[in-house]
Protein backbone atom coordinates (compact mmCIF):
# COMPACT_ATOMS: atom_id res chain seq x y z
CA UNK A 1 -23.14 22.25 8.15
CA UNK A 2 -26.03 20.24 9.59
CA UNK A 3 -25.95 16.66 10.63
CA UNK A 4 -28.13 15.69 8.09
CA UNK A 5 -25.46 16.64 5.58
CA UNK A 6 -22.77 15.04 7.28
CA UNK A 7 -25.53 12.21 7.38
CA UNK A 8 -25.20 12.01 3.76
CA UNK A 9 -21.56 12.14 3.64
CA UNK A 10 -21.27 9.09 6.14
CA UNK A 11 -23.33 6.84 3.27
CA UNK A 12 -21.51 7.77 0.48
CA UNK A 13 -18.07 7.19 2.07
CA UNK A 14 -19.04 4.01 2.92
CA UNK A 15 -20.67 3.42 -0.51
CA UNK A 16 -17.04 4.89 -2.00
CA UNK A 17 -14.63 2.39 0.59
CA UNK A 18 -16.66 -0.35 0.15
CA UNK A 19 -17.65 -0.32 -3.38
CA UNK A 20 -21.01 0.93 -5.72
CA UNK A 21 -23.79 -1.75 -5.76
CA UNK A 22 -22.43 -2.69 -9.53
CA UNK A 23 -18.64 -3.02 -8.59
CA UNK A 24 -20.07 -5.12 -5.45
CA UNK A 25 -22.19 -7.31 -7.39
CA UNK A 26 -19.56 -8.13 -10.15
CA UNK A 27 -16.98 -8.74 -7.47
CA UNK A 28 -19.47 -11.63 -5.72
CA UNK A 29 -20.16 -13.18 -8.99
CA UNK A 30 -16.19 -13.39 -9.66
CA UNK A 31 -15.52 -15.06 -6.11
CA UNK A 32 -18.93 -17.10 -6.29
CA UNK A 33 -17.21 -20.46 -5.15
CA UNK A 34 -13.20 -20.00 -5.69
CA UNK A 35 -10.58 -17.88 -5.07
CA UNK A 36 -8.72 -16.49 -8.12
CA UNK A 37 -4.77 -15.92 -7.92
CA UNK A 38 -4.61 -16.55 -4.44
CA UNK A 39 -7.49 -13.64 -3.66
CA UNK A 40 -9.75 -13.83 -0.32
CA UNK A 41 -12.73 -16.10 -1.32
CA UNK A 42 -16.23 -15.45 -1.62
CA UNK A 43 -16.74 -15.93 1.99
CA UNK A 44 -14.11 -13.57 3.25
CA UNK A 45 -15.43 -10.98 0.65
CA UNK A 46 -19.45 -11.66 1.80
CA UNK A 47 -17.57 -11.02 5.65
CA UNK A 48 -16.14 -7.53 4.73
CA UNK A 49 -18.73 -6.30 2.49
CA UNK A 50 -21.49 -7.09 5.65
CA UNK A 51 -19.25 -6.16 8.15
CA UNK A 52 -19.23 -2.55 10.03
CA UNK A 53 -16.17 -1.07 9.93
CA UNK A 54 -14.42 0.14 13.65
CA UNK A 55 -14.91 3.62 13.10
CA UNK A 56 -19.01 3.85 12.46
CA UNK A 57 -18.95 2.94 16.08
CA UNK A 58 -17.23 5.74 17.37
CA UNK A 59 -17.90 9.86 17.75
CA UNK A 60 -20.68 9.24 20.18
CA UNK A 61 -23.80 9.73 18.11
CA UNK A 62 -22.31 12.97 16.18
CA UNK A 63 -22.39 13.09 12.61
CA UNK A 64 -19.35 15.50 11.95
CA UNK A 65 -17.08 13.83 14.51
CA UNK A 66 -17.87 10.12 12.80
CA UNK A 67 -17.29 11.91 9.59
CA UNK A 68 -13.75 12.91 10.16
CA UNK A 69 -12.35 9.90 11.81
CA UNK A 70 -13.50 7.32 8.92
CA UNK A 71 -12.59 9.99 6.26
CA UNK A 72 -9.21 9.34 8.02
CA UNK A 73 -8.92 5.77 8.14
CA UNK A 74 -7.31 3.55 5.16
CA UNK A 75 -9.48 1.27 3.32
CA UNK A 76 -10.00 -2.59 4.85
CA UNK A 77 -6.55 -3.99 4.10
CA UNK A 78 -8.30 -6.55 1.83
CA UNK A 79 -9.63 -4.09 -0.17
CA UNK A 80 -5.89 -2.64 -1.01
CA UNK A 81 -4.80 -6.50 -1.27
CA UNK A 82 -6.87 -7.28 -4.11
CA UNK A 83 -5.76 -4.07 -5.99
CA UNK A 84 -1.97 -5.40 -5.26
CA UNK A 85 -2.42 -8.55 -6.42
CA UNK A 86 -4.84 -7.45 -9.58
CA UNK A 87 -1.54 -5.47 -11.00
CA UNK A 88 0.93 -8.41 -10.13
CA UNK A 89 -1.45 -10.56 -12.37
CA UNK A 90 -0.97 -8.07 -15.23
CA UNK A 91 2.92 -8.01 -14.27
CA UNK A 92 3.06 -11.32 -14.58
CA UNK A 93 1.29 -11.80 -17.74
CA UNK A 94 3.61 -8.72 -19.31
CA UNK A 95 6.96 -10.26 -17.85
CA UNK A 96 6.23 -13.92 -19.47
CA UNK A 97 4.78 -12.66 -22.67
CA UNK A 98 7.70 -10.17 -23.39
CA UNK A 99 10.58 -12.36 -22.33
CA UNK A 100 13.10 -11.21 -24.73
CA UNK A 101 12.73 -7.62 -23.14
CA UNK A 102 14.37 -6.75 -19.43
CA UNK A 103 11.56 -5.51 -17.75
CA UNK A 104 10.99 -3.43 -14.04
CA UNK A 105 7.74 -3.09 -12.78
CA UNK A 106 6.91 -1.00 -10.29
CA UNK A 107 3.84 0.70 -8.46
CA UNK A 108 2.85 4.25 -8.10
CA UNK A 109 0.57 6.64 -6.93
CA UNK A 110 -2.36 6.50 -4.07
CA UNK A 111 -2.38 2.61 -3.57
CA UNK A 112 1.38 2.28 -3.69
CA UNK A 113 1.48 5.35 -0.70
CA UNK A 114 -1.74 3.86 1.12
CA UNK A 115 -3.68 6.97 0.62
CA UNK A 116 -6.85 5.89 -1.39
CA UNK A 117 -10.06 6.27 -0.48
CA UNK A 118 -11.88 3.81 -2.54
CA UNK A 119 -11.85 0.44 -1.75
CA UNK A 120 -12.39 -0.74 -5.42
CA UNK A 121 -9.51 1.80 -6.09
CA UNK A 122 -7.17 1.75 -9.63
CA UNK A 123 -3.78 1.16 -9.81
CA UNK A 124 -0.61 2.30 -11.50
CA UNK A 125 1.44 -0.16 -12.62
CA UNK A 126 4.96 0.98 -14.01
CA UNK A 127 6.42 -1.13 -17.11
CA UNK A 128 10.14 0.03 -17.34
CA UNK A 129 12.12 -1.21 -20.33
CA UNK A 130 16.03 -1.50 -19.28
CA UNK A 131 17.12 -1.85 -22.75
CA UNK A 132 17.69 2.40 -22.51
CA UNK A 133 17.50 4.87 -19.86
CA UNK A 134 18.11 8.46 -19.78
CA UNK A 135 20.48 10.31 -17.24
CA UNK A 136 21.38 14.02 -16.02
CA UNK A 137 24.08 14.44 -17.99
CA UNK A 138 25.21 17.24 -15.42
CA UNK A 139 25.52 14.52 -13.15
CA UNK A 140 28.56 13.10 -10.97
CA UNK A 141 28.81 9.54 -13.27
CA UNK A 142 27.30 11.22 -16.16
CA UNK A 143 31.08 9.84 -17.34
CA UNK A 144 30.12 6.69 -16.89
CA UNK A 145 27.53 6.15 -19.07
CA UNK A 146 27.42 4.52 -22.58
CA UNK A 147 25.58 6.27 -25.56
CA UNK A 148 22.96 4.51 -27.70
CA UNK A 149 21.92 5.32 -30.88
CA UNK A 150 18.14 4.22 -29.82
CA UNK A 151 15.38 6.94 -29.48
CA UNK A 152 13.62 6.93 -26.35
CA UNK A 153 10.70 7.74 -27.71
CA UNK A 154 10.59 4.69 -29.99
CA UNK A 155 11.34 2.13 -27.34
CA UNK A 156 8.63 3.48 -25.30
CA UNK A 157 5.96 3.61 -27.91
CA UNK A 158 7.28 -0.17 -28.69
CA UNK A 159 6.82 -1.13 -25.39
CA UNK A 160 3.45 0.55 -25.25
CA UNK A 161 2.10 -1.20 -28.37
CA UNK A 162 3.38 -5.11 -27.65
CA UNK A 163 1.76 -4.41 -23.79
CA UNK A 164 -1.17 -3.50 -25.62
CA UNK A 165 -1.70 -6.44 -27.75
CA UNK A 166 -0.26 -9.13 -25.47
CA UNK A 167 -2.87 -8.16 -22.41
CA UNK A 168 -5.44 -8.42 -25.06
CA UNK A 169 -4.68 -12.16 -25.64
CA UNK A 170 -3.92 -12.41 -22.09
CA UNK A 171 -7.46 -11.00 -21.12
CA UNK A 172 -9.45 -11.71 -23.72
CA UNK A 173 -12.76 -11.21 -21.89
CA UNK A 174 -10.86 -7.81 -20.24
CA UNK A 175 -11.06 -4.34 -21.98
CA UNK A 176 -7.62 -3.09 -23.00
CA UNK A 177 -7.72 1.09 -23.56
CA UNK A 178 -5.58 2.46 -25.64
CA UNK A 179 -6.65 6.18 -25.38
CA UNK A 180 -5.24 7.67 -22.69
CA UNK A 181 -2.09 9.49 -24.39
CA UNK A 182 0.65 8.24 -20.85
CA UNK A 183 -1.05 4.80 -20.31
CA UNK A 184 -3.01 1.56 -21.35
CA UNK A 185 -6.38 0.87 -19.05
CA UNK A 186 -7.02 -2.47 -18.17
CA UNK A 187 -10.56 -3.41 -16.99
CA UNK A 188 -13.36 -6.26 -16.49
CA UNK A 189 -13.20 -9.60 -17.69
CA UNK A 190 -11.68 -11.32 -14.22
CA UNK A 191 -10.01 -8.63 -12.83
CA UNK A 192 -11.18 -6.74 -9.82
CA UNK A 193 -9.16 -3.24 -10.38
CA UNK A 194 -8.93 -1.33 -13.16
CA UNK A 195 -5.13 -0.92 -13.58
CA UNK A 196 -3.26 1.62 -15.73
CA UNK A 197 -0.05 0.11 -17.32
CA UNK A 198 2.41 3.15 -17.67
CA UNK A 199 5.13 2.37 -20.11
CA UNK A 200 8.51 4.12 -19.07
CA UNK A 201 12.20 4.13 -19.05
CA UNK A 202 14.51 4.62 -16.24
CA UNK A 203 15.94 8.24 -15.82
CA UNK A 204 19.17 8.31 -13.47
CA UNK A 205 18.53 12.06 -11.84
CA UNK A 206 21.87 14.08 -10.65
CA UNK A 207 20.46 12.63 -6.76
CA UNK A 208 20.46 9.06 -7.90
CA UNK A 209 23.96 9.80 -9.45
CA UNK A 210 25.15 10.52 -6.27
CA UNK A 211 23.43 8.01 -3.75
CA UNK A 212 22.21 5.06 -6.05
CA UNK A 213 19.04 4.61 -4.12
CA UNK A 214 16.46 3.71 -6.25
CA UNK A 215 14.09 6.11 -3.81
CA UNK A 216 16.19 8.63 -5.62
CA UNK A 217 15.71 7.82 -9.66
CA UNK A 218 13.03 8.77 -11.70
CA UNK A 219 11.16 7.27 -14.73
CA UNK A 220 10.61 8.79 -18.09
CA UNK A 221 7.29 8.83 -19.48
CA UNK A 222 5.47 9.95 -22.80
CA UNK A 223 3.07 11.88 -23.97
CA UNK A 224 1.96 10.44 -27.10
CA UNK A 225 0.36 12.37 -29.43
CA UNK A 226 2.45 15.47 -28.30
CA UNK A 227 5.48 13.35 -28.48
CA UNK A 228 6.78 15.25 -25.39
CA UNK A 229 8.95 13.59 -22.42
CA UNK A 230 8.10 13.74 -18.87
CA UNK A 231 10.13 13.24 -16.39
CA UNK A 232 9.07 11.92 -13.08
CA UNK A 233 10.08 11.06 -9.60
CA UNK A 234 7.70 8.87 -7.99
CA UNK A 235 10.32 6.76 -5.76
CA UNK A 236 11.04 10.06 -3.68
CA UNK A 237 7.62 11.42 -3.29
CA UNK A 238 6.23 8.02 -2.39
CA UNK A 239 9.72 7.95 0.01
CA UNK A 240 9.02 11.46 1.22
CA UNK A 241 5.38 11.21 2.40
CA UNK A 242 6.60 7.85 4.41
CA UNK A 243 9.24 9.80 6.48
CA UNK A 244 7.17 12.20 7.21
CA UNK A 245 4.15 9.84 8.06
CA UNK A 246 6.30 7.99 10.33
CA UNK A 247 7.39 10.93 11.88
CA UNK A 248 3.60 12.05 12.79
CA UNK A 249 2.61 8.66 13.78
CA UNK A 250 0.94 8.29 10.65
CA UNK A 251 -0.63 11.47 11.17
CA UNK A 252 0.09 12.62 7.05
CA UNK A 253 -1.61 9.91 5.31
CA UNK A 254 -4.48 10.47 7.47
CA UNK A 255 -4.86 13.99 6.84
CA UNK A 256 -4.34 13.18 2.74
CA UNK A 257 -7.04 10.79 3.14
CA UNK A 258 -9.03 13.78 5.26
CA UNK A 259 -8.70 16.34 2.10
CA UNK A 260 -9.08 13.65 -0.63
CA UNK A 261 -12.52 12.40 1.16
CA UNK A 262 -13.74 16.15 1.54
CA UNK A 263 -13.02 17.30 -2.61
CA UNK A 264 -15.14 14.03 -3.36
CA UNK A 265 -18.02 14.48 -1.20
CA UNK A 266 -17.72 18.44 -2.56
CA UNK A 267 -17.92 17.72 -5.76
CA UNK A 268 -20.66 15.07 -5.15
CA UNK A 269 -22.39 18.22 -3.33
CA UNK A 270 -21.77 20.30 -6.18
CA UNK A 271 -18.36 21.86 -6.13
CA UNK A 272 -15.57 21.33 -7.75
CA UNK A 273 -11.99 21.43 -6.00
CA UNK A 274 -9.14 22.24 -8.98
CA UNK A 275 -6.39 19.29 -7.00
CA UNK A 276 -5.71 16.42 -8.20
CA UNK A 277 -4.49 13.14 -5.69
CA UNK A 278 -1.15 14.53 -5.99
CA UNK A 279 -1.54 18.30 -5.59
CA UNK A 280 -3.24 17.24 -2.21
CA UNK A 281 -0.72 15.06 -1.62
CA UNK A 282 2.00 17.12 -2.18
């Protein structure tokens, strides 16, 4: 591959971690003059959109090696602040507006683990009503739970609905999408991430029967239109990659951010790679 190439893959990963000229410009008009929800202010976000980043000073004048260590490097922490701190503004609009309902939020997926490579990256928010939860019923306290006669189904397509309509009043200016058949998309209006609000239900796996660490329970999800339930187990991947990051001296994450850089700038070039964030992940 020539240097030119790699060339071109050295702007456009700095176009990805630091935003497109359209996400930029909408993100200095926002912070024009204030700081919203405690967010860095116009002047720290003018500093780190100017600034270089540490490693487009290193590699020595060669394209490839440059290439590799950004592709490796998180995003400016500031970056994965704002997309923290855009979801706990829709958490806390969702946990005041639905009082009467016991709610858990939680994050998941590639800004939760550290691992994007955007820095104007989305972010999944889980909604978890308490009201209901499924369990393993092969499971060591499977005795210990108490029946309902409620459908999961129904309380999650409730949930789904009054999220729906309340972030609409709560973000008026904001674009609420109800398409996606798992989630709602929140985007524009004043906030600087889109965010996908995943409405779910606790599921206490056979592993969290036996431990009770919440690394070890899953969520159930669901697939609207099919009206089929999907189990997941975010808690234990997001704990799994963590271990074993430590345990390389943070060698995984960097080689997750390595593979995820390399599909986009392939498919940029051309070619598609059939893995999703968490296929490479896992």
């Amino acid at each position: 591959m020539s240097s030119s190439t790699f060339s071109d893959r050295i702007q456009r990963m700095k176009k990805r971690r630091k935003g497109s000229p359209e996400q930029v410009k909408v993100a200095m008009e926002s912070y024009r003059g204030m700081a919203m929800d405690g967010l860095e202010s116009y002047d720290v976000l003018k500093s780190v959109l100017s600034s270089q980043e540490e490693w487009e000073r290193r590699g020595k004048g060669d394209n490839a090696t440059r290439y590799v260590i950004g592709a490796m490097q998180p995003v400016e922490s500031q970056y994965t602040e704002v997309s923290v701190k855009t979801a706990k503004r829709i958490e806390n609009q969702l946990e005041k507006r639905l009082s009467e309902h016991q709610l858990d939020f939680r994050l998941q997926g590639s800004v939760a683990l550290d691992i994007h490579i955007k820095g104007f990256s989305d972010v999944d928010l889980l909604v978890i009503d308490k009201q209901m939860l499924m369990y393993d019923r092969g499971g060591v306290r499977q005795h210990l739970y108490t029946p309902t006669t409620k459908n999961e189904d129904d309380v999650i397509l409730i949930l789904r609905n009054m999220a729906r309509d309340e972030l609409k009043k709560a973000f008026p200016e904001a674009d609420v999408d109800d398409e996606n058949n798992k989630s709602l998309r929140i985007t524009g209006g004043s906030l600087q991430r889109e965010v996908d609000v995943v409405p779910a239900i606790w599921w206490d796996s056979s592993d969290y029967q036996v431990t009770q660490e919440e690394s070890d329970r899953g969520v159930m999800i669901l697939h609207r239109e099919k009206r089929e339930r999907i189990y997941n187990s975010p808690f234990v991947h997001i704990k799994r990659i963590e271990s074993k990051c430590n345990r390389s001296n943070g060698g995984l994450r960097k080689s997750i951010r390595l593979l995820k850089t390399v599909k986009a700038d392939c498919k940029d070039e051309g070619t598609e790679i059939g893995l999703n964030s968490y296929d490479i992940t896992s």
